[in-house]
N, C-alpha and C. Protein backbone atom coordinates (compact mmCIF):
# COMPACT_ATOMS: atom_id res chain seq x y z
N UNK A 1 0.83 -1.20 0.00
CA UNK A 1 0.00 0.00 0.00
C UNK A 1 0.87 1.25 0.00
N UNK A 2 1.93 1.20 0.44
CA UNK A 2 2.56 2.94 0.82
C UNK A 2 3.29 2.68 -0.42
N UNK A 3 3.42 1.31 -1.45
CA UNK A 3 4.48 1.92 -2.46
C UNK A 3 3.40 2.58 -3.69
N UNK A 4 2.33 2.64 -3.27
CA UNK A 4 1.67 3.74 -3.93
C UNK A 4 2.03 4.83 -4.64
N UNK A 5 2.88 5.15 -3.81
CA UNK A 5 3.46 6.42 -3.21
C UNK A 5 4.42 6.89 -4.31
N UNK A 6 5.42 5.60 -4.71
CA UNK A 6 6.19 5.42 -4.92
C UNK A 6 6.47 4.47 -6.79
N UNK A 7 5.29 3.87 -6.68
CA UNK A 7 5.39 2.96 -7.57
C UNK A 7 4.62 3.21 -8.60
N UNK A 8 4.60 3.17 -9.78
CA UNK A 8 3.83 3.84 -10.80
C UNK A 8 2.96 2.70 -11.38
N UNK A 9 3.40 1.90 -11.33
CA UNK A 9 2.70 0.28 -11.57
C UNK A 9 1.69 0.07 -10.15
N UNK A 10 2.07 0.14 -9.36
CA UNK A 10 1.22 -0.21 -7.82
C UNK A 10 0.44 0.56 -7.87
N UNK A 11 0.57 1.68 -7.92
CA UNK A 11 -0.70 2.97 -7.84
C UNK A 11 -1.59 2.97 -9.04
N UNK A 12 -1.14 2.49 -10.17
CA UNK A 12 -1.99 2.45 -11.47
C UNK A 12 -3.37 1.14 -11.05
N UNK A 13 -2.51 -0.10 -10.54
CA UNK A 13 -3.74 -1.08 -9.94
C UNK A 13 -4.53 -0.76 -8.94
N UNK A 14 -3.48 0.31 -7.90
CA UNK A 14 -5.06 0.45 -6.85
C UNK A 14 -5.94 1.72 -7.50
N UNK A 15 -5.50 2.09 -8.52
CA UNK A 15 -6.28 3.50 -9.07
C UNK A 15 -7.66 2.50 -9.54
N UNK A 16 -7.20 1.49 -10.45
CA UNK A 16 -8.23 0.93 -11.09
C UNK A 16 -9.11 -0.03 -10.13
N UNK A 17 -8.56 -0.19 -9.09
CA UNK A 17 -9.39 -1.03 -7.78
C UNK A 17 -10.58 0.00 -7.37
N UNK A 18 -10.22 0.64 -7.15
CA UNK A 18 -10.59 1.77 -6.26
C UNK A 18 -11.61 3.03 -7.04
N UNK A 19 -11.45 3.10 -8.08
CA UNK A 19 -12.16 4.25 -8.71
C UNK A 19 -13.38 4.30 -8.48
N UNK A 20 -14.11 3.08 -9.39
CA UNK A 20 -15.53 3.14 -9.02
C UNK A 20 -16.14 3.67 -7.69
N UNK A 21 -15.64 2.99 -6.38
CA UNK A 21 -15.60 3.39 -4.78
C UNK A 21 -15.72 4.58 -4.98
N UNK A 22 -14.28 5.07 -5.34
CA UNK A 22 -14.14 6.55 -4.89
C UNK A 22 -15.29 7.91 -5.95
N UNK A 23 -15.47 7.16 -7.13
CA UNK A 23 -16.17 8.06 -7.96
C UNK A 23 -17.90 7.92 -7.66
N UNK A 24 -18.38 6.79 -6.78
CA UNK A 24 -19.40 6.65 -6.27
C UNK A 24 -19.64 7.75 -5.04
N UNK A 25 -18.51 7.60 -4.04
CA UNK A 25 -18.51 8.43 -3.15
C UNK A 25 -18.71 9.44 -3.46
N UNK A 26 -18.09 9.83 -4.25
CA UNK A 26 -18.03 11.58 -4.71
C UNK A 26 -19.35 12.41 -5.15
N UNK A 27 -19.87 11.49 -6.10
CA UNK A 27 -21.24 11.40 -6.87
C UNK A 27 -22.42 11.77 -5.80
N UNK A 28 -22.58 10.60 -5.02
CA UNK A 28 -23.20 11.47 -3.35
C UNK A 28 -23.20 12.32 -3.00
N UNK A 29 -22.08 12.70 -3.00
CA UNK A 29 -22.24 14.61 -2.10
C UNK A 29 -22.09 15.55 -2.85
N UNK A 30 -21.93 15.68 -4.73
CA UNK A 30 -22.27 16.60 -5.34
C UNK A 30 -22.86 16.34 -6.31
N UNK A 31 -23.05 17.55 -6.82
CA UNK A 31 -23.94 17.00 -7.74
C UNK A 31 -23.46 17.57 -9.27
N UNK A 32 -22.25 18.62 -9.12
CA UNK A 32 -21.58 19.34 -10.35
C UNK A 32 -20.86 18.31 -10.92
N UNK A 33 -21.34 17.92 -12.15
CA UNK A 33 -19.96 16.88 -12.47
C UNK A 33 -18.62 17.56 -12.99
N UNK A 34 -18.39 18.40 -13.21
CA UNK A 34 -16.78 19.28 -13.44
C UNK A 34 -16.45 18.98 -12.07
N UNK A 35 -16.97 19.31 -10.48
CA UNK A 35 -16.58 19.19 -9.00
C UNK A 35 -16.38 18.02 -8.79
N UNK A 36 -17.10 16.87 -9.12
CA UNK A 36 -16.59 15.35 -9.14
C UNK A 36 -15.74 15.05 -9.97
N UNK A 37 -15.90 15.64 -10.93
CA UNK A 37 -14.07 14.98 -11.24
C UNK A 37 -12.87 15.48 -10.98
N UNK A 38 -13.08 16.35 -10.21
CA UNK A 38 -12.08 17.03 -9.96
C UNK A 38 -12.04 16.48 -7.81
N UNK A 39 -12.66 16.82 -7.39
CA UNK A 39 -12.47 15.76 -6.20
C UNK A 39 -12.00 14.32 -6.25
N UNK A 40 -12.72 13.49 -7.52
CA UNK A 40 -12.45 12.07 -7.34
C UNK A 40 -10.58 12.55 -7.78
N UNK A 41 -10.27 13.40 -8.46
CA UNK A 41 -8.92 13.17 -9.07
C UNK A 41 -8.16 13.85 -7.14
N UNK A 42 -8.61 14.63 -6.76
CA UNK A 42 -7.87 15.08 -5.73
C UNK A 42 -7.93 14.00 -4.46
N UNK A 43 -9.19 12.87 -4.50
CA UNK A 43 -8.82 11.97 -3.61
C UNK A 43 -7.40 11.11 -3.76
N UNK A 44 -7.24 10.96 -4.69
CA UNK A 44 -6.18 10.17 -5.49
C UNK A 44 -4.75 10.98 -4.92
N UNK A 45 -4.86 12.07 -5.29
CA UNK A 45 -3.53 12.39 -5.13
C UNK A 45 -3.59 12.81 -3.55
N UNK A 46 -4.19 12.76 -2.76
CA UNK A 46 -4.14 12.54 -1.45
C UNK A 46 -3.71 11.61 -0.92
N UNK A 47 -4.00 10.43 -1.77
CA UNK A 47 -4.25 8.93 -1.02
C UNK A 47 -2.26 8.70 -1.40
N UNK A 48 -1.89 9.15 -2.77
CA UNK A 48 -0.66 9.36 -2.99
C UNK A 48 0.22 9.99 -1.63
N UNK A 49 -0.08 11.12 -1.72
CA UNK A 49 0.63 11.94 -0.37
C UNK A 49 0.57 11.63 0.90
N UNK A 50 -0.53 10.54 1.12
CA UNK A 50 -0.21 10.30 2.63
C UNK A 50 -0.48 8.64 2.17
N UNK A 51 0.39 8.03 1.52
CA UNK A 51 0.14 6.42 1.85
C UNK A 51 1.15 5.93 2.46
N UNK A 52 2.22 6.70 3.04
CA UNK A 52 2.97 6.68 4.26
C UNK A 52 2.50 5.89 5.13
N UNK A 53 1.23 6.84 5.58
CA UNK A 53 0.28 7.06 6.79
C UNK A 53 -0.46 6.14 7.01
N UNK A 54 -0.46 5.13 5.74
CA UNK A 54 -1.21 3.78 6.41
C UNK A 54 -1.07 2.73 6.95
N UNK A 55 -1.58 2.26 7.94
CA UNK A 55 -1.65 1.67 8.57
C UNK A 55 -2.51 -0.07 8.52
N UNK A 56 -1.97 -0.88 8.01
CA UNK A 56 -2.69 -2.24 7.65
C UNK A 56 -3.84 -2.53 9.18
N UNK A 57 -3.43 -2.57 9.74
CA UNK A 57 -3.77 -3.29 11.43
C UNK A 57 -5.26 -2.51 11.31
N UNK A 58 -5.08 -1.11 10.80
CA UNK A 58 -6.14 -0.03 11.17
C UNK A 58 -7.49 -0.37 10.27
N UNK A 59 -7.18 -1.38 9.49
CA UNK A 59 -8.27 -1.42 8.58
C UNK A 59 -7.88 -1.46 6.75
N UNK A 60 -8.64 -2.09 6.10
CA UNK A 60 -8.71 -2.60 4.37
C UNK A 60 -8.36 -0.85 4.36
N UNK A 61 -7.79 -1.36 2.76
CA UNK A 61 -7.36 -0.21 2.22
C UNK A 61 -8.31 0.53 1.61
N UNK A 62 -9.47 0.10 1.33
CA UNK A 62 -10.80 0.92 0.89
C UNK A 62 -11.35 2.09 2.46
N UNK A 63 -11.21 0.92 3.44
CA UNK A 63 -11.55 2.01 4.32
C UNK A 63 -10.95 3.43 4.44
N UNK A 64 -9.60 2.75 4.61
CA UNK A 64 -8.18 3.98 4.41
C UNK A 64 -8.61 5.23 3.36
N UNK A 65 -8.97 4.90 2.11
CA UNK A 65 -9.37 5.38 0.90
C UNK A 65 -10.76 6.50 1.32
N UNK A 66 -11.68 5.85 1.36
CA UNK A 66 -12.67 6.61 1.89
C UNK A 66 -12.46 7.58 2.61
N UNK A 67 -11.61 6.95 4.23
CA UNK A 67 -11.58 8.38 5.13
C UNK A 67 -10.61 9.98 4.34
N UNK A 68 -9.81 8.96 3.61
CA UNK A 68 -9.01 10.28 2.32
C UNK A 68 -10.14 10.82 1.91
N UNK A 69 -10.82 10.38 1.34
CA UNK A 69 -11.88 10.79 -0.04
C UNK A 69 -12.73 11.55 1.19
N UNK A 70 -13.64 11.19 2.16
CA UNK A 70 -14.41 12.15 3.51
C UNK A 70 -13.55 13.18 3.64
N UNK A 71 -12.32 13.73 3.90
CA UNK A 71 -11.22 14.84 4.11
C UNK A 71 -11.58 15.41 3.12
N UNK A 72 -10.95 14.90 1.75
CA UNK A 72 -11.16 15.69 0.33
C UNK A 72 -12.39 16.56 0.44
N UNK A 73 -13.65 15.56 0.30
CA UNK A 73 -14.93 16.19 -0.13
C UNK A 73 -15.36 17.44 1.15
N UNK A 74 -14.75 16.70 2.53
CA UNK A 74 -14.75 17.76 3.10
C UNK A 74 -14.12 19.35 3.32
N UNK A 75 -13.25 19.32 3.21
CA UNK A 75 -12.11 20.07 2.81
C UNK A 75 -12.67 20.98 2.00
N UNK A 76 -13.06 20.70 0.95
CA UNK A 76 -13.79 20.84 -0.93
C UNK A 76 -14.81 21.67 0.01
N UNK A 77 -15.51 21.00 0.58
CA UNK A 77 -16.76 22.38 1.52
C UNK A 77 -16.53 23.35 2.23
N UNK A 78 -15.86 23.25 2.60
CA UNK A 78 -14.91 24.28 3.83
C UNK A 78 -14.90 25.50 2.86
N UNK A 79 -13.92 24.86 2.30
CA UNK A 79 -13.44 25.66 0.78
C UNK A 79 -14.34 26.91 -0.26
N UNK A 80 -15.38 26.00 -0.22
CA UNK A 80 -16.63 26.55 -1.22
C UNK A 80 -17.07 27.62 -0.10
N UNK A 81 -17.25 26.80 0.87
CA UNK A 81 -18.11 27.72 2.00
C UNK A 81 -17.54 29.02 2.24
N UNK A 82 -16.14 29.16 1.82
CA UNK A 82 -15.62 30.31 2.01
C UNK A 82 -15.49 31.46 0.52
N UNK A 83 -16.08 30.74 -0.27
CA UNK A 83 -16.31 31.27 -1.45
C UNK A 83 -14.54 31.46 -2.56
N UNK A 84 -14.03 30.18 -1.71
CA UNK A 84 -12.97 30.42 -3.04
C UNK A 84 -12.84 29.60 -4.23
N UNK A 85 -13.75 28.85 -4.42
CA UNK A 85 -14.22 27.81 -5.58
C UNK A 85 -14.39 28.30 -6.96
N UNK A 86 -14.25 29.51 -7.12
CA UNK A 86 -14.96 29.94 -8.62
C UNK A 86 -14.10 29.84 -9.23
N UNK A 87 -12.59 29.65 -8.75
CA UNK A 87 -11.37 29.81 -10.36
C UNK A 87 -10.91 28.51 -10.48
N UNK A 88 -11.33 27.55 -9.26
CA UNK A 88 -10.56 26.01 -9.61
C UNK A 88 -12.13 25.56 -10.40
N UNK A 89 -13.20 25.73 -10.12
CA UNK A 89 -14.34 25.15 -11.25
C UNK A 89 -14.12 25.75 -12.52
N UNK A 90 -13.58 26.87 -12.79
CA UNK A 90 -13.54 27.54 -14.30
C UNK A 90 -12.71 26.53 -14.81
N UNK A 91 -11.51 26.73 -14.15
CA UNK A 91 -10.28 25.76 -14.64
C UNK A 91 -10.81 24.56 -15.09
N UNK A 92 -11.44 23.58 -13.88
CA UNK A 92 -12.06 22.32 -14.13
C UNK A 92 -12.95 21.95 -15.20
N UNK A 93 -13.79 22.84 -15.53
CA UNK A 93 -14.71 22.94 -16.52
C UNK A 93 -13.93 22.85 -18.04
N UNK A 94 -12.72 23.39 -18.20
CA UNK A 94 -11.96 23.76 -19.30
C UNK A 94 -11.31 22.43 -19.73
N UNK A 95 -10.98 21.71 -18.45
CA UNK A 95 -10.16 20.24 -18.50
C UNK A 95 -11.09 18.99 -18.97
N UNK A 96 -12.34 19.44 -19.07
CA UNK A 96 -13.64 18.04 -19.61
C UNK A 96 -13.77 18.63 -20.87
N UNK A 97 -13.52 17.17 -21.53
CA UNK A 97 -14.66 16.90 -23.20
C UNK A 97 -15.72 16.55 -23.01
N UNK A 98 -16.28 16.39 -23.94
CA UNK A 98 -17.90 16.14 -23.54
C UNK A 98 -18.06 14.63 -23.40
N UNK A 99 -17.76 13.89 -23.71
CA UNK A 99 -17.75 12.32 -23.25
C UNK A 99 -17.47 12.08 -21.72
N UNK A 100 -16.59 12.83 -21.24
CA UNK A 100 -16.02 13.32 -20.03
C UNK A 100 -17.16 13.36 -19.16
N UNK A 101 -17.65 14.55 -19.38
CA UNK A 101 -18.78 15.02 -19.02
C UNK A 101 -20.08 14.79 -19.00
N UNK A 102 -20.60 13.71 -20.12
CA UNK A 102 -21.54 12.97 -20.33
C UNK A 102 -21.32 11.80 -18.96
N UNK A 103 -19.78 11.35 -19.44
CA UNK A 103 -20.07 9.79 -18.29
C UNK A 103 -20.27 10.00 -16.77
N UNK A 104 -19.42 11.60 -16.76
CA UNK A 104 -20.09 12.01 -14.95
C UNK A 104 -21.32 12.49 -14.56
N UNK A 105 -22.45 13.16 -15.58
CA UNK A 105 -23.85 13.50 -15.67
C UNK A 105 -24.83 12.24 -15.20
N UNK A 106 -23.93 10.70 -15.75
CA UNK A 106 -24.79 9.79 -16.01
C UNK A 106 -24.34 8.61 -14.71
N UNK A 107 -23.39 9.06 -13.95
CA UNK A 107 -23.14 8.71 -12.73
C UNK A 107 -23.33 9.64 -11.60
N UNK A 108 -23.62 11.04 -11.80
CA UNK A 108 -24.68 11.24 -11.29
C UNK A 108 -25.84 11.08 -10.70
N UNK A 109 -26.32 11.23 -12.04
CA UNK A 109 -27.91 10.11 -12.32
C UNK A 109 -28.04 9.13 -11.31
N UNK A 110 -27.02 8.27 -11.77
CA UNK A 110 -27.28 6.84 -11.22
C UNK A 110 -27.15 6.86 -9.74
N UNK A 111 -26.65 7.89 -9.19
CA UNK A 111 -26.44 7.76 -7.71
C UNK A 111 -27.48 8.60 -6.92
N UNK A 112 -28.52 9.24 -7.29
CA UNK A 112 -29.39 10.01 -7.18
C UNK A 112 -30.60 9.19 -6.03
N UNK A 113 -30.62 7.87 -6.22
CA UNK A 113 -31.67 7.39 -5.51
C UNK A 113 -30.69 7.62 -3.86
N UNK A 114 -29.38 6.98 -3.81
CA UNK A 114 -28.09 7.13 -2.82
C UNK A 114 -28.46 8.79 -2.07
N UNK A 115 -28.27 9.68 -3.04
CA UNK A 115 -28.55 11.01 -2.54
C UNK A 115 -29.61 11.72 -1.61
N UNK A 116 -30.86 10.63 -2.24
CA UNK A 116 -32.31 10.80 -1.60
C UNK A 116 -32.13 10.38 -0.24
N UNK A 117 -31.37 8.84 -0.16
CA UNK A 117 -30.98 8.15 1.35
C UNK A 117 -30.48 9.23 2.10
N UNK A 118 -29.57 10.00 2.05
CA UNK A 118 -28.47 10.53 2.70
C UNK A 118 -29.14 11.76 2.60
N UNK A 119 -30.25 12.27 2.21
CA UNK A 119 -31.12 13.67 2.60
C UNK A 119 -31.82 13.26 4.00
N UNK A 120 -32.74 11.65 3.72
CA UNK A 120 -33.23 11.41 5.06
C UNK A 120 -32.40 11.09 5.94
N UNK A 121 -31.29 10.87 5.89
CA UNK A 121 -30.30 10.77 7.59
C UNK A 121 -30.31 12.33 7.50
N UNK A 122 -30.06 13.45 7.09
CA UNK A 122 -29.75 14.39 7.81
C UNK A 122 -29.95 15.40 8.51
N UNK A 123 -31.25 14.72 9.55
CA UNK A 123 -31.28 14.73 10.64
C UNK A 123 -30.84 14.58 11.66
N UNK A 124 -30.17 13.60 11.81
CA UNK A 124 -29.05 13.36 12.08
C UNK A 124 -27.71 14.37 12.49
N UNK A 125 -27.32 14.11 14.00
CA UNK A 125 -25.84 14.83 14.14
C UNK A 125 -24.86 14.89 12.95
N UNK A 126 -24.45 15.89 12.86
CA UNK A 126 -23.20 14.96 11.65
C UNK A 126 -22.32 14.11 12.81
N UNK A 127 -21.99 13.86 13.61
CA UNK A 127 -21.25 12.87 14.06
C UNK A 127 -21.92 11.36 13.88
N UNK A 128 -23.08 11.09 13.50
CA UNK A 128 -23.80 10.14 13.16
C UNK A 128 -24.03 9.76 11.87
N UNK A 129 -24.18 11.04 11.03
CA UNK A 129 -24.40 11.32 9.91
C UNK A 129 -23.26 10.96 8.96
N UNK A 130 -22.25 10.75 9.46
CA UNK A 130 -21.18 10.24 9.05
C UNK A 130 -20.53 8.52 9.60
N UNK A 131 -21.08 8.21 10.38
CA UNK A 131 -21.06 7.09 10.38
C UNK A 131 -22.11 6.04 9.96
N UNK A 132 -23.17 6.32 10.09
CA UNK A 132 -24.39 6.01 9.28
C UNK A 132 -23.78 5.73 7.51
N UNK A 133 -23.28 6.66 7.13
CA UNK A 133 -22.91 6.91 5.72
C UNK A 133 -22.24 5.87 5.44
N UNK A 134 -20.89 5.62 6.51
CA UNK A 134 -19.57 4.97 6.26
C UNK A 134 -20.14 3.54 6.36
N UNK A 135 -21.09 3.35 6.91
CA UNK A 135 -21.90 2.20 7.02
C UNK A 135 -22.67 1.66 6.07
N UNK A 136 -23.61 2.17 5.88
CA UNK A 136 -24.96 1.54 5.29
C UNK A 136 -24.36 2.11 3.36
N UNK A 137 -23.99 3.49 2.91
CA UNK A 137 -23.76 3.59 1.85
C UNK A 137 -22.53 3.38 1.43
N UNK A 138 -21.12 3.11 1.93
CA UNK A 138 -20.19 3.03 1.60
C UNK A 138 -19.68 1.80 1.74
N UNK A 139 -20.58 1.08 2.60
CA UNK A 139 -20.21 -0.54 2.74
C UNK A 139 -19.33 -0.75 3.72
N UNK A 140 -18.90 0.21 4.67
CA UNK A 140 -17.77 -0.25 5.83
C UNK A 140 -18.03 -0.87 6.30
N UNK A 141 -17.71 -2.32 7.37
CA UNK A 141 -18.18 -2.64 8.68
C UNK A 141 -18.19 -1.87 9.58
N UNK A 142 -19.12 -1.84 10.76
CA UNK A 142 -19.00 -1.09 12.10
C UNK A 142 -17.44 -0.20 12.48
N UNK A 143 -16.99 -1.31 12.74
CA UNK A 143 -16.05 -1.90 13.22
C UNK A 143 -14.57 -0.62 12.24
N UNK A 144 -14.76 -0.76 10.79
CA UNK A 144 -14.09 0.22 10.35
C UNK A 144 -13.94 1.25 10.36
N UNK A 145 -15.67 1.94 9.89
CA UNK A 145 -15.94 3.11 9.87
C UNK A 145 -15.36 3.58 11.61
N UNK A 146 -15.48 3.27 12.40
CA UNK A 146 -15.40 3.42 13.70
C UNK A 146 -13.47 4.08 13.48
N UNK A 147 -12.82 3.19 13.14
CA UNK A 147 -11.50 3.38 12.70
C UNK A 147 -11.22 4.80 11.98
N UNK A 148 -12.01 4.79 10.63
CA UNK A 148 -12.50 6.15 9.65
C UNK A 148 -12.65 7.37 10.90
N UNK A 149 -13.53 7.22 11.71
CA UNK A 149 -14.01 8.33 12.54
C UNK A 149 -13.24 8.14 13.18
N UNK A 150 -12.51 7.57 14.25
CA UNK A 150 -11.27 8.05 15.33
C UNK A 150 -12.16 7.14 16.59
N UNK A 151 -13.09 6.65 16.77
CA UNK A 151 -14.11 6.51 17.89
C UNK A 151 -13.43 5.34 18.18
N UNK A 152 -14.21 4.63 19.35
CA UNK A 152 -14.45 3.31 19.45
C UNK A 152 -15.08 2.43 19.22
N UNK A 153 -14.82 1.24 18.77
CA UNK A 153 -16.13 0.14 18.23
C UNK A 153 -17.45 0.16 18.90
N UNK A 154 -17.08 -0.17 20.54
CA UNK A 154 -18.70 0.37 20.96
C UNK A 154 -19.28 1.53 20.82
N UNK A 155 -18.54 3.19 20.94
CA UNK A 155 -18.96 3.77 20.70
C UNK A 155 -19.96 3.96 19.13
N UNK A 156 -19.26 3.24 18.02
CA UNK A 156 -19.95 3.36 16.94
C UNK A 156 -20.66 2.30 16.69
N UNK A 157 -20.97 1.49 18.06
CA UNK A 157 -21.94 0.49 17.46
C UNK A 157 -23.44 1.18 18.08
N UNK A 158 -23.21 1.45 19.11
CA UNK A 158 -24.06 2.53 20.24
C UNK A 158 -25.21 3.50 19.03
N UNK A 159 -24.16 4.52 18.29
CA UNK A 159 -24.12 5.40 17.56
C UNK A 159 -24.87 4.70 16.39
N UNK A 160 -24.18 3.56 15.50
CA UNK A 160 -25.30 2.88 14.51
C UNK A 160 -26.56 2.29 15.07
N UNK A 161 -27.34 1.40 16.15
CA UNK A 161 -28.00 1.26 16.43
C UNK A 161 -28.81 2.46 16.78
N UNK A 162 -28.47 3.24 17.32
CA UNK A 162 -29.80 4.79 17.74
C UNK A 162 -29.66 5.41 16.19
N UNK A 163 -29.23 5.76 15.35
CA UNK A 163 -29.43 6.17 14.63
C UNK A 163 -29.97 5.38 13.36
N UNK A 164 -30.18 4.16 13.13
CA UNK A 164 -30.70 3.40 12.53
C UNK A 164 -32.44 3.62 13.13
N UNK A 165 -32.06 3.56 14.30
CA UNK A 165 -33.94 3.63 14.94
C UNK A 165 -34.61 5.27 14.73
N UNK A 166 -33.68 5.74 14.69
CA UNK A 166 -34.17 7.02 14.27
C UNK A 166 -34.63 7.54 12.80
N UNK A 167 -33.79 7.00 11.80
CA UNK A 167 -33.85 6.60 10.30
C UNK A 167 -35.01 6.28 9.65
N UNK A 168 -35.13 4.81 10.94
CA UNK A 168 -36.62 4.10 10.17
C UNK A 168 -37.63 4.87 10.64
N UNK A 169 -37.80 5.65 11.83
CA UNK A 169 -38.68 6.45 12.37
C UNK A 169 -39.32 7.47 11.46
N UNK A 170 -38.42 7.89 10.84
CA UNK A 170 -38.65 8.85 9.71
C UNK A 170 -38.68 8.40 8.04
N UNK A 171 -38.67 7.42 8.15
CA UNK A 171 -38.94 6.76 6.80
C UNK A 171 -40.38 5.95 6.67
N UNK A 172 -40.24 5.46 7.86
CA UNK A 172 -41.49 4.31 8.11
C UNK A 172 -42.56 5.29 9.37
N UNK A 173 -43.05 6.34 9.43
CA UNK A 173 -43.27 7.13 10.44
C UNK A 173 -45.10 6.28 10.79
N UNK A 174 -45.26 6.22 12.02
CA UNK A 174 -46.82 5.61 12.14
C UNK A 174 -47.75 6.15 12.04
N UNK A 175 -48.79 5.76 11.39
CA UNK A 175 -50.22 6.78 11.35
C UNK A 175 -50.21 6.79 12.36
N UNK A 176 -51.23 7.96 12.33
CA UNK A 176 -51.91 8.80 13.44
C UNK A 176 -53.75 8.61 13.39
């Protein structure tokens, strides 16, 4: 994993392991496709710059991947939120052909029902709201995502069970 870093052959296979994951993830929390491809490309070169930093014991390398890609996309908000986004999207926009741009419109699309899920958790703390995610849409075990977030296993098992009951509460709500 860290010769990622290093190896131009090693990083080319986990690029192609890993994309779909990471371009799914991305797809979820925006909805600009010029901003997803340009996040999914900045998870990458994150995962490059710190594959030092990983740690086998801590969890699969998808998990590892993800909590990169959660930083990125987060980061990416911070960012916007402060309104300095308008010259790296011009840029970004300039770097897509339209095939480009067609295949991220249409993975989009496809992740749209995903998007609807992740409107009804957010109700939800984001400290829940993010493990909920790392869970149920990203496919972690408990047990990882828990790793992803910094917590403890019970703490995030605690945390998935109440917030699962809260979920269905609002999905499945009882007549009156």
């Amino acid at each position: 994993m860290n010769a990622i870093g290093h190896d131009p052959d090693t990083f080319a296979s986990f690029y192609e392991a890993h994309l779909d994951a990471v371009q799914r993830f991305v797809a979820r929390r925006v909805t600009d496709p010029h901003l997803a491809a340009d996040l999914t490309a900045d998870v990458f070169v994150a995962a490059i710059q710190s594959a030092e930093g990983y740690r086998p014991e801590r969890g699969a390398p998808i998990a590892w991947l993800l909590g990169v890609a959660r930083n990125v996309v987060n980061s990416e908000f911070r960012r916007v939120a402060k309104d300095k986004a308008v010259k790296r999207l011009v840029r970004g926009r300039e770097l897509l052909d339209g095939d480009s741009l067609t295949e991220i419109e249409h993975r989009i699309d496809a992740e749209r029902a995903a998007r609807e899920v992740y409107r009804a958790v957010s109700e939800l703390p984001q400290r829940d709201r993010a493990l909920v995610e790392l869970v149920a849409v990203d496919g972690l075990a408990v047990n990882e995502a828990a790793r992803v977030l910094g917590i403890t296993e019970a703490n995030a098992r605690v945390r998935w069970h109440r917030s699962r009951t809260v979920i269905q509460s609002q999905l499945n709500p009882l007549p009156l």
